[in-house]
Protein backbone atom coordinates (compact mmCIF):
# COMPACT_ATOMS: atom_id res chain seq x y z
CA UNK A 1 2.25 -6.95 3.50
CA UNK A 2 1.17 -8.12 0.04
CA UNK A 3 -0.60 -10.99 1.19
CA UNK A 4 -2.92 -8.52 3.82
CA UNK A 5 -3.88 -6.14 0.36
CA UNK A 6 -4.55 -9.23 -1.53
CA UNK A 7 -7.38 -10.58 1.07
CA UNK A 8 -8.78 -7.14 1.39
CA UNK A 9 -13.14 -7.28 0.84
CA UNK A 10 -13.66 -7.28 -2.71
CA UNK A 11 -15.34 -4.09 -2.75
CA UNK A 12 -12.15 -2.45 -1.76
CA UNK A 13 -10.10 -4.52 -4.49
CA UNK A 14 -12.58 -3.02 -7.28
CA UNK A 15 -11.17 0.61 -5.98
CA UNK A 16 -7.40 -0.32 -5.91
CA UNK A 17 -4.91 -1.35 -8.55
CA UNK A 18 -1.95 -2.87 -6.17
CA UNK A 19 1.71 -2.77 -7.74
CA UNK A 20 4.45 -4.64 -5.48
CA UNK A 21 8.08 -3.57 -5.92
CA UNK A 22 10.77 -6.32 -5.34
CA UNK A 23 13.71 -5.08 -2.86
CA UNK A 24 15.86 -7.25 -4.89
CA UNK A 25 15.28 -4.94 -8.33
CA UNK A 26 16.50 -1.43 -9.77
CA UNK A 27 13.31 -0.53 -10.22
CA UNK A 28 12.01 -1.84 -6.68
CA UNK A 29 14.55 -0.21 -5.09
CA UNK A 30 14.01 3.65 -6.89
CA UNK A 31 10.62 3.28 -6.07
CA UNK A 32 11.63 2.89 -2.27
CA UNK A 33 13.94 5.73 -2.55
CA UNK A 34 11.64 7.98 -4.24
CA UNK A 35 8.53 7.64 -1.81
CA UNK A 36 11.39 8.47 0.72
CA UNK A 37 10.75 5.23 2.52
CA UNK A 38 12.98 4.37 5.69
CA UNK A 39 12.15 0.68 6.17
CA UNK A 40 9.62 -2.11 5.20
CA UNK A 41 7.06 -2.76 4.82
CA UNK A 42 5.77 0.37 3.57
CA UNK A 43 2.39 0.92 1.92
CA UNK A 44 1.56 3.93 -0.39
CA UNK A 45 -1.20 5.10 -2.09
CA UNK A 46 -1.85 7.61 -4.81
CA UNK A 47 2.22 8.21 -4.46
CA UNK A 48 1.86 9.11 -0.38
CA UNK A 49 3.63 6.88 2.09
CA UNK A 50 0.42 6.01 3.98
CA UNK A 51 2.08 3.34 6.56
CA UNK A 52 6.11 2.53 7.00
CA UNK A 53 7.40 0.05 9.14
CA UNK A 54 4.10 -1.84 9.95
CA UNK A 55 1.46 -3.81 8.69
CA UNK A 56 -2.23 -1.75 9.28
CA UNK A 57 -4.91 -3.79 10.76
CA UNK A 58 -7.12 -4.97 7.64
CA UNK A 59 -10.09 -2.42 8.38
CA UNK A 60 -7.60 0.41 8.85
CA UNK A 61 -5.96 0.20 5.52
CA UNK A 62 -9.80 -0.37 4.16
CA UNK A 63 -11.02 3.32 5.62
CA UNK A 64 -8.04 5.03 4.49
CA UNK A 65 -8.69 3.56 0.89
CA UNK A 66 -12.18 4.52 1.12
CA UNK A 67 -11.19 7.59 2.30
CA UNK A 68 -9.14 8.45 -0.20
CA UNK A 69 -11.35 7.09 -2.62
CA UNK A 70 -14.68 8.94 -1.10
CA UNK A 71 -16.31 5.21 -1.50
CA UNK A 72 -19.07 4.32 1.58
C-alpha cells in the first residue's frame, strides 16, 4: 500500500502528507485500533478509514484526495 501512495502524480503528493504506521510497533498498532481498522491494508485520510482490506486503483485514491481536498 505504501509503495501505490508514494508513486501517486506529484500534484497529488503536494496535497498529502503520508504517515505509515509499522504493525510491528505500540504506536502502529494504537493507531490501527483507534481508526477501528479490521484488517490491512487500510488507508485513512484526515482520521477517516477511507479503504480497508484493499489496495484502491491509483486514480481512485487520487479523486478521493482531491475530493477531500476540493483540488481540480
Amino acid at each position: 500500500m505504501a509503495e501505490s501512495v508514494r508513486v501517486l502524480p506529484d500534484e497529488i503528493q503536494k496535497m498529502i502528507d503520508v504517515k505509515e504506521w509499522d504493525m510491528r510497533t505500540r504506536e502502529g498498532i494504537q493507531r490501527f485500533t483507534s481508526l477501528k481498522a479490521r484488517s490491512l491494508p487500510s488507508v485513512a485520510l484526515d482520521g477517516d478509514l477511507v479503504y480497508e482490506a484493499l489496495i484502491p486503483r491509483q486514480e481512485e485514491l487520487c479523486d478521493e484526495i482531491r475530493h477531500r481536498y476540493h483540488a481540480d
